[in-house]
Every structure is written in C-alpha cells, then in structure tokens.
C-alpha atoms as a PDB file:
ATOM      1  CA  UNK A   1      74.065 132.141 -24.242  1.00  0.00           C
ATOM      2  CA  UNK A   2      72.646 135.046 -26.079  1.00  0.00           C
ATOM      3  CA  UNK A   3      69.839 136.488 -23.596  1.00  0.00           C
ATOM      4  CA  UNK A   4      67.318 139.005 -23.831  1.00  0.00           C
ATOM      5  CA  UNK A   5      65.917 140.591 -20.522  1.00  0.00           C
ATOM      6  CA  UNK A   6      62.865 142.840 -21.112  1.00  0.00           C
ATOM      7  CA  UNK A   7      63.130 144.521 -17.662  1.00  0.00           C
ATOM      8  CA  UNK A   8      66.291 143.333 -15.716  1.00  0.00           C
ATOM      9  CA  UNK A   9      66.851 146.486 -13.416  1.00  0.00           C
ATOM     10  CA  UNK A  10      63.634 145.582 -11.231  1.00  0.00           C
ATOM     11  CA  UNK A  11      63.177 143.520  -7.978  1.00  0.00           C
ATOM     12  CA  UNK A  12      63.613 140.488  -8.888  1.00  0.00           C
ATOM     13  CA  UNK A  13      65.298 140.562 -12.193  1.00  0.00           C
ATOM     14  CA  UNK A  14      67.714 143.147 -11.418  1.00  0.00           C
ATOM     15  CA  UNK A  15      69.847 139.951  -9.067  1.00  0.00           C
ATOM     16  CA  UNK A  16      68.921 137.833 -12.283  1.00  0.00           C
ATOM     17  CA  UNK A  17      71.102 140.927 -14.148  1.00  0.00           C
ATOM     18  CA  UNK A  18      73.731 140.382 -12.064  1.00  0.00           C
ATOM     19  CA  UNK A  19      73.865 136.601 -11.968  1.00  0.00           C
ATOM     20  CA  UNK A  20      73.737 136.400 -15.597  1.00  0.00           C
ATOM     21  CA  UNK A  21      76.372 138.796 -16.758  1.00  0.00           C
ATOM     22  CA  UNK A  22      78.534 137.359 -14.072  1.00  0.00           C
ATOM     23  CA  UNK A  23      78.141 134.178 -15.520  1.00  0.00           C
ATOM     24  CA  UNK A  24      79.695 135.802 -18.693  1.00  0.00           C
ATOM     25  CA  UNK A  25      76.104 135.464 -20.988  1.00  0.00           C
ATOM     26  CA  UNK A  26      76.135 137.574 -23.359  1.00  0.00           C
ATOM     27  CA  UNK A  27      73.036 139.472 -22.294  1.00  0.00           C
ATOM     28  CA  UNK A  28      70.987 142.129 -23.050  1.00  0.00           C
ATOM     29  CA  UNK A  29      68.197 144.441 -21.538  1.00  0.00           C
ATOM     30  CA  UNK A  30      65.270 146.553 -23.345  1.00  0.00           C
ATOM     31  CA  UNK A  31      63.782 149.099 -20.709  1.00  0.00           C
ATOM     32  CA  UNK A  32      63.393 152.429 -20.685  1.00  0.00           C
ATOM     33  CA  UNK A  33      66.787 153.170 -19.139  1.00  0.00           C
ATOM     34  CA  UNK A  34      65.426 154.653 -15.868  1.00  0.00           C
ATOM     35  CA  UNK A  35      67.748 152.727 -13.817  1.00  0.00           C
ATOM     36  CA  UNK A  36      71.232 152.975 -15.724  1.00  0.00           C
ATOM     37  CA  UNK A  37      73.354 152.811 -12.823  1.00  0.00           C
ATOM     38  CA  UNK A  38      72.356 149.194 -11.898  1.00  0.00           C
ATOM     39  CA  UNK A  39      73.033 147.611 -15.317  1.00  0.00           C
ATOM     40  CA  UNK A  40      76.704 145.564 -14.762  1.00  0.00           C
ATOM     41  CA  UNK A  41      79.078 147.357 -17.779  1.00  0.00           C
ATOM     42  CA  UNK A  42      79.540 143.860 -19.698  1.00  0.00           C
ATOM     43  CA  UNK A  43      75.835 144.646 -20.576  1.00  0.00           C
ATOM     44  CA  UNK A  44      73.859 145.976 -23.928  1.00  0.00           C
ATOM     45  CA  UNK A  45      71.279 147.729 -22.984  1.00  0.00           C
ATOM     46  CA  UNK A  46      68.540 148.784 -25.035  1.00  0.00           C
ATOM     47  CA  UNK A  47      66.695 151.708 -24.139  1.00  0.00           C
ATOM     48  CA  UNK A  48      63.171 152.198 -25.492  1.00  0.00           C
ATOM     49  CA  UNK A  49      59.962 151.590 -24.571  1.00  0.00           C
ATOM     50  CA  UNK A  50      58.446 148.364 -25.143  1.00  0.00           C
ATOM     51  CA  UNK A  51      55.030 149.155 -26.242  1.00  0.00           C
ATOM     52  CA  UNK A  52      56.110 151.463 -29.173  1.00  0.00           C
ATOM     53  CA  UNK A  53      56.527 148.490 -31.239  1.00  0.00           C
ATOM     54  CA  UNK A  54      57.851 149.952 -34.328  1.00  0.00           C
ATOM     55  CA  UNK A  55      60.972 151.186 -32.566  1.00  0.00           C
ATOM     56  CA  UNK A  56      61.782 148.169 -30.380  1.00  0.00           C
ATOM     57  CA  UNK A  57      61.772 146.053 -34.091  1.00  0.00           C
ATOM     58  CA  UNK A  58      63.891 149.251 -35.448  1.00  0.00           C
ATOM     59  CA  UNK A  59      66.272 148.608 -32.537  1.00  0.00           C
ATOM     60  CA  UNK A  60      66.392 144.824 -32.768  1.00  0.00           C
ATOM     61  CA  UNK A  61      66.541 144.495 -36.402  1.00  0.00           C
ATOM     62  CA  UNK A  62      67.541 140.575 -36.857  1.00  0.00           C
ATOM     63  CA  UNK A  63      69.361 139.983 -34.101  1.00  0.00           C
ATOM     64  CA  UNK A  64      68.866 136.409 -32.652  1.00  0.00           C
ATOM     65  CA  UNK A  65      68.934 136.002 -28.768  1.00  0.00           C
ATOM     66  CA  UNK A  66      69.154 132.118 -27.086  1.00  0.00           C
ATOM     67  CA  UNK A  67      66.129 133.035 -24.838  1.00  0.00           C
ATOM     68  CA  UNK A  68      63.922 136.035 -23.931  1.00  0.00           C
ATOM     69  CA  UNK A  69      62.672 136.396 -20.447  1.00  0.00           C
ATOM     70  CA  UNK A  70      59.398 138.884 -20.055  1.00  0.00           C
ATOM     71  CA  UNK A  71      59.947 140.366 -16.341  1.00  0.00           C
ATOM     72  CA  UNK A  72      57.108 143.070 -16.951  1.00  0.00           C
ATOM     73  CA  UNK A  73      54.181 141.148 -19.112  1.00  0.00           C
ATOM     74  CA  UNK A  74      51.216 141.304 -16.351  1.00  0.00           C
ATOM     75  CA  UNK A  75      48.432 140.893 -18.674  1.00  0.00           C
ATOM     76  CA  UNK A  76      47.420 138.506 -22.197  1.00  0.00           C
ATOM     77  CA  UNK A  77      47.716 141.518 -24.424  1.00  0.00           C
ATOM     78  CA  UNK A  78      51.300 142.509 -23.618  1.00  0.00           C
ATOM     79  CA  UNK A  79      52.384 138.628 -23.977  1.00  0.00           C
ATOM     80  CA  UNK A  80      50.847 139.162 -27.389  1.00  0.00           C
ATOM     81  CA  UNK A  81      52.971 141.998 -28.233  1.00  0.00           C
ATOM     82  CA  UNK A  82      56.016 140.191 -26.898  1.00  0.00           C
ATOM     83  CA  UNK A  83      54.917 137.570 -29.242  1.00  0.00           C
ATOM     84  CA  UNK A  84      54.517 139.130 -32.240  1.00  0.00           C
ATOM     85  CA  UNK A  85      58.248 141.167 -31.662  1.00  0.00           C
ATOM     86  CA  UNK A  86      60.087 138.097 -31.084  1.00  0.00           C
ATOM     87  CA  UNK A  87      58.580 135.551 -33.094  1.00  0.00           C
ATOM     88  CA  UNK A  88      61.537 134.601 -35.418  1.00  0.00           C
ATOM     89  CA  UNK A  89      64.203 136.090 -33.115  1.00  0.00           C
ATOM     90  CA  UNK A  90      64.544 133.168 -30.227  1.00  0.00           C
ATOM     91  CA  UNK A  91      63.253 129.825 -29.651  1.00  0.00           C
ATOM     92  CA  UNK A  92      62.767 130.387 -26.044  1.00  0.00           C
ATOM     93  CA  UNK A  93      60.296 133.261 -24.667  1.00  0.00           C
ATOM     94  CA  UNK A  94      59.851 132.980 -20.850  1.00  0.00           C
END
C-alpha cells in the first residue's frame, strides 16, 4: 500500500514508521523534518509544514496515497484542513 503519515517520527507513530516500512509499504511522511535521523531510508519524506497549505498541495501535486493517517490533528479545524488537502488524493483518511 501507498501510505501517507502526517507525523510518523513521534511517540507513537514513530514504531508505526518502523512497522510499516518494514512491512515494505510504500510510505511516506509530511513533517517538518525535525527528526530526520529516525525516518527508516526506504522512506519519502516530505518536509514542510502542514498548516501552510499552499505548499503541502505544491509538494503533493496529484499523487494518490492508499490511506492517510493524521498523527497530529488535536482539534476540528486542523481535521478540516486535512480534509480539504486530501480530498481527491485517498479514499482512506484516519
């Protein structure tokens, strides 16, 4: 699968990382690159911030994942934003 981590170098989803590119997904990561050392090499990772909007859809352009997983949306209004970035880009938002 084609998977999109928003996050993946924190707490929790930074095992997640590691289970999933072991697994051999094809995965991916958008965070602001603060923890580059823990990302596993078989990785893409996407460095940006996710609340400038403009750039993360620059970055992204079309590409299609299987599934995004949200690691850091605490409140409605950044769900919102994850909405309207990925709308048309997966099937699956988590």
């Amino acid at each position: 699968m084609k998977i999109l981590l928003i996050g993946g170098t924190g707490t929790i989803s930074s095992a997640i990382t590691r289970q999933l590119a072991e697994a051999g997904h094809d995965l991916w990561l958008l965070n602001r690159g603060t923890r580059k050392d823990e990302v596993p090499e078989n990785v893409t990772q996407i460095i940006t911030d996710i609340n400038d909007e403009e750039k993360v859809c620059k970055l992204l352009g079309n590409t299609q994942f299987d599934a995004v997983c949200e690691f850091i949306g605490f409140l409605p209004s950044q769900v919102e934003r994850d909405i309207r970035l990925f709308t048309g880009l997966t099937h699956q938002y988590s």
